[in-house]
N, C-alpha and C. Protein backbone atom coordinates (compact mmCIF):
# COMPACT_ATOMS: atom_id res chain seq x y z
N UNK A 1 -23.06 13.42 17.19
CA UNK A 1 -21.94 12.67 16.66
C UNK A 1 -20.69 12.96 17.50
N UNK A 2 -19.93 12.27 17.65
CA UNK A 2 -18.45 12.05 18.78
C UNK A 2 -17.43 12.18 18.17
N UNK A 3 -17.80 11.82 16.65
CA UNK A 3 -16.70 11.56 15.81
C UNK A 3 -16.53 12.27 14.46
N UNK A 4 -15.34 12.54 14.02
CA UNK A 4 -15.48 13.17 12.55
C UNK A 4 -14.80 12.58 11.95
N UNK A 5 -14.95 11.73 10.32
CA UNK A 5 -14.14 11.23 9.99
C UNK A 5 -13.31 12.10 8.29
N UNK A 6 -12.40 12.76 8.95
CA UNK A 6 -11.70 13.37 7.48
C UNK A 6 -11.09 12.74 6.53
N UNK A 7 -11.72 12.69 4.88
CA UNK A 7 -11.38 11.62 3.92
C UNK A 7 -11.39 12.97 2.70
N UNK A 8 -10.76 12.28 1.56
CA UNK A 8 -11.27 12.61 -0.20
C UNK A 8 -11.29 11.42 -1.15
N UNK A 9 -11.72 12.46 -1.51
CA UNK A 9 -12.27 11.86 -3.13
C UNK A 9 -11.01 10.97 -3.68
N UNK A 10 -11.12 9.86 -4.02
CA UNK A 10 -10.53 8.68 -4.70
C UNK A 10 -9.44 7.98 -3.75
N UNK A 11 -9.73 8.00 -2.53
CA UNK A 11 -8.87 7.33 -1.21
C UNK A 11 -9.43 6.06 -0.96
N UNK A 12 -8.54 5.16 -1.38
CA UNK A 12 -9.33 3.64 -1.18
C UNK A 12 -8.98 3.53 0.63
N UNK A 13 -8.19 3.66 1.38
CA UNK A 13 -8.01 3.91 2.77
C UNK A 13 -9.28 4.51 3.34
N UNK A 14 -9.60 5.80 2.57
CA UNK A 14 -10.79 6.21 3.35
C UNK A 14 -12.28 5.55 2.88
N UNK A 15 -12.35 4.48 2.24
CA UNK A 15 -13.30 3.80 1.96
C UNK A 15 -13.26 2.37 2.96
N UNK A 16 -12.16 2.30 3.50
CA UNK A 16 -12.01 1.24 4.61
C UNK A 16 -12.20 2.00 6.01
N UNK A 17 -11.77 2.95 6.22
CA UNK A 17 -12.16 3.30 7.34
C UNK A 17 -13.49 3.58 7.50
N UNK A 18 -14.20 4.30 6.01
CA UNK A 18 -15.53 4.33 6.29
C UNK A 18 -16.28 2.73 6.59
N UNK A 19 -15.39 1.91 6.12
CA UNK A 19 -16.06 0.25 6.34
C UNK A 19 -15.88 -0.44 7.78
N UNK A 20 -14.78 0.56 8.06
CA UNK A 20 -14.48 -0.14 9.61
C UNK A 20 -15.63 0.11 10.68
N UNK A 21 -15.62 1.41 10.26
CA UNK A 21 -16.26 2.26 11.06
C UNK A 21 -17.78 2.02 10.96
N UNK A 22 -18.65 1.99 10.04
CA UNK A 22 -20.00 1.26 9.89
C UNK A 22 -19.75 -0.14 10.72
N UNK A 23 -18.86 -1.12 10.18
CA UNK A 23 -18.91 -2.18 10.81
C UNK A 23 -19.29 -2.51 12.21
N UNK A 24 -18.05 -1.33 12.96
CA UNK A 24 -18.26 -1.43 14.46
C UNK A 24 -19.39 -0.29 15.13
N UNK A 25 -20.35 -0.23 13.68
CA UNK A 25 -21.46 0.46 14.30
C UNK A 25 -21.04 2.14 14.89
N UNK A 26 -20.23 3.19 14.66
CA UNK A 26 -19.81 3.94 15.07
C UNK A 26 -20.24 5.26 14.14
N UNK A 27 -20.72 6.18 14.71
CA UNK A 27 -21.45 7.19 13.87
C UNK A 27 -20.59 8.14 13.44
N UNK A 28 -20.31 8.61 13.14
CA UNK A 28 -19.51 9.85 12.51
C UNK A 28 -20.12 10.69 11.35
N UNK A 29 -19.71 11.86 11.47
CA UNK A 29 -19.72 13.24 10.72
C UNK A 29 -18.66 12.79 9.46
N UNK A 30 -18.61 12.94 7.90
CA UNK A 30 -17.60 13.08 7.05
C UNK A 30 -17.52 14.16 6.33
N UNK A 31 -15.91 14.55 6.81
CA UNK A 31 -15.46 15.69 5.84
C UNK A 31 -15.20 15.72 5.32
N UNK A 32 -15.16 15.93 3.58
CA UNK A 32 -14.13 15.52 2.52
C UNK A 32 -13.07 17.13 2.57
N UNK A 33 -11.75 16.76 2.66
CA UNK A 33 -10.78 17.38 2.66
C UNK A 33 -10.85 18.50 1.23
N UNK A 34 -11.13 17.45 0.30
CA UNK A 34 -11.27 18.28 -1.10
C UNK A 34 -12.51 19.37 -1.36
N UNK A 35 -13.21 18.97 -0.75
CA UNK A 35 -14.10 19.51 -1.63
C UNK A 35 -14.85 21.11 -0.30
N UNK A 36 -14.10 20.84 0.94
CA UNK A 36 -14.06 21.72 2.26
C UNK A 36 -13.03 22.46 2.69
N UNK A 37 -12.72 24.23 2.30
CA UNK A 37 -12.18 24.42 3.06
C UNK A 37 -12.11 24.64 4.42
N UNK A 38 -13.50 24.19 4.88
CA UNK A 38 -13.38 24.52 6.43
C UNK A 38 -12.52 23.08 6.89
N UNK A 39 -12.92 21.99 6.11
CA UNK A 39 -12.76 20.48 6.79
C UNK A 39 -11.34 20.82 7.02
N UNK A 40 -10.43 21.66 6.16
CA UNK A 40 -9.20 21.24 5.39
C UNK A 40 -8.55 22.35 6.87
N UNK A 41 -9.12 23.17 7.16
CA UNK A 41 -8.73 24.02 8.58
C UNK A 41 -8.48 23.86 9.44
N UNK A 42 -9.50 22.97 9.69
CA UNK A 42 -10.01 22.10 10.81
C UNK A 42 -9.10 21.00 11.42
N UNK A 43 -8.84 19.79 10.02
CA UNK A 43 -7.94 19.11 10.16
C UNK A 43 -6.63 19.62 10.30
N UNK A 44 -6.15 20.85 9.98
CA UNK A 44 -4.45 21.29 9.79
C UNK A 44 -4.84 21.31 11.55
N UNK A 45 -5.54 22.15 12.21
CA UNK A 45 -5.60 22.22 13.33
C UNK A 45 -5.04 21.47 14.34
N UNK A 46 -5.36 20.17 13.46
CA UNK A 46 -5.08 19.27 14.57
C UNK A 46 -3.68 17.81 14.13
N UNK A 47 -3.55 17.92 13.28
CA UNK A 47 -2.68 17.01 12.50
C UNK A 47 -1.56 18.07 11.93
N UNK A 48 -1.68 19.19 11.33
CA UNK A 48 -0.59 19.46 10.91
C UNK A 48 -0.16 19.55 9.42
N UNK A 49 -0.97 19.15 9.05
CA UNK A 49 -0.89 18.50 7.34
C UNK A 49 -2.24 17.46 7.05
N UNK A 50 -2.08 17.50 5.29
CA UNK A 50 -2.90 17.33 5.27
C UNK A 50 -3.16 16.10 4.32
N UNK A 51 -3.64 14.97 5.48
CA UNK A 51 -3.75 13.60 4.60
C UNK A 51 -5.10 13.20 5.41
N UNK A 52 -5.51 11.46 5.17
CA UNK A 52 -6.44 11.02 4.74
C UNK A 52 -6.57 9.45 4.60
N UNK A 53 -6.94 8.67 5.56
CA UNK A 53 -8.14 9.26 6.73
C UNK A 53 -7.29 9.49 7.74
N UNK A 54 -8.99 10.53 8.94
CA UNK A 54 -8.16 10.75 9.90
C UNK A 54 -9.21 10.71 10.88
N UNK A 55 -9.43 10.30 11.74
CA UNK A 55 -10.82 10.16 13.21
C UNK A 55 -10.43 10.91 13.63
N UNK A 56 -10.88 11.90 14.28
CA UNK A 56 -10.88 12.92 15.12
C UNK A 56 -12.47 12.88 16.14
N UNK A 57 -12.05 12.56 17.09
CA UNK A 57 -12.69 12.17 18.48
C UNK A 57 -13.08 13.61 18.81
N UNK A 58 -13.94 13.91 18.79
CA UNK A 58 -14.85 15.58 19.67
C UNK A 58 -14.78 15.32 20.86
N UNK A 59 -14.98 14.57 21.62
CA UNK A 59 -14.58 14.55 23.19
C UNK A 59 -13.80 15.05 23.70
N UNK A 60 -12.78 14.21 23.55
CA UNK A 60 -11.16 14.84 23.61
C UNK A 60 -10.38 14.99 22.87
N UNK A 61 -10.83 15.16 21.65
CA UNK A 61 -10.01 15.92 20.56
C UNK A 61 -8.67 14.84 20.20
N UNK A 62 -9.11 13.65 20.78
CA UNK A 62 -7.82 12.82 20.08
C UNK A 62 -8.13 12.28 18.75
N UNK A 63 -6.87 12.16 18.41
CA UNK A 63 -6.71 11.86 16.10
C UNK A 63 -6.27 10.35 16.76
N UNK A 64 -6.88 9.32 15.22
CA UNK A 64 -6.13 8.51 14.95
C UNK A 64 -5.47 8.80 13.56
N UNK A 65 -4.80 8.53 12.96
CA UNK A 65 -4.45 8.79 11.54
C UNK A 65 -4.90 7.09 10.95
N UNK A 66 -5.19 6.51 9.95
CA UNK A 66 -5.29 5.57 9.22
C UNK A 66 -4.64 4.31 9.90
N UNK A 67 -3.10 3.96 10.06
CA UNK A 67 -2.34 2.98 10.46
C UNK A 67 -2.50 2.79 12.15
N UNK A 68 -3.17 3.61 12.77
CA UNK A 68 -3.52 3.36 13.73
C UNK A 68 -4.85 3.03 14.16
N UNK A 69 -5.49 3.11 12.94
CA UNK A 69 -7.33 3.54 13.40
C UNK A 69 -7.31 1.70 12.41
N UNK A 70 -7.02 1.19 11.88
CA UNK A 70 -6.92 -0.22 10.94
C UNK A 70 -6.55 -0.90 12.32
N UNK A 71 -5.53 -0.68 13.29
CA UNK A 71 -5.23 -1.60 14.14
C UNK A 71 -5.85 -1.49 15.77
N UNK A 72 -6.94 -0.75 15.36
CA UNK A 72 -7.61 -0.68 16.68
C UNK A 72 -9.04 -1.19 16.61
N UNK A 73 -9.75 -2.08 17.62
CA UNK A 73 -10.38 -2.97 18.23
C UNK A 73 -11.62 -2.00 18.48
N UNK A 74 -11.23 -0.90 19.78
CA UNK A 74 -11.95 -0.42 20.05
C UNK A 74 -11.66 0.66 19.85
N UNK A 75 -12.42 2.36 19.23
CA UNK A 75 -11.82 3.81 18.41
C UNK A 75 -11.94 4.65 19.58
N UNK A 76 -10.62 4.92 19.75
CA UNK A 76 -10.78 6.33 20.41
C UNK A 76 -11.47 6.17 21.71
N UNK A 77 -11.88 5.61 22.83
CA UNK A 77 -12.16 5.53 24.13
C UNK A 77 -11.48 5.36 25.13
């Protein structure tokens, strides 16, 4: 997997990104923020705080946050 996608429990956002993301066929790992404190580590790591959704690219470690990952075509390449 290339990708991790960090979400919780009752996030209608992270039920679209999970829709985007099936759509354009794209595999990903999901962390739920809530229910992980490693996910929740992981993500401060790299964002800073802690919201939802968030792509985080394993390659090169680039984030989209939500308002950017809705207006992109092609994720993270």
């Amino acid at each position: 997997m290339e990708y991790v996608l960090f979400t919780m429990n009752g996030c209608l956002k992270c039920l679209e990104a999970k829709k985007l993301l099936n759509e354009y066929r794209y595999s990903y790992i999901e962390k739920n923020i809530l229910l992980d404190v490693d996910a929740r580590i992981e993500l401060l790591k790299h964002v800073n705080e802690l919201v939802a959704p968030v792509l985080l690219n394993l390659k090169n470690n680039q984030v989209l946050l939500w308002h950017e990952l809705k207006n992109q075509k092609t994720i993270c390449e």
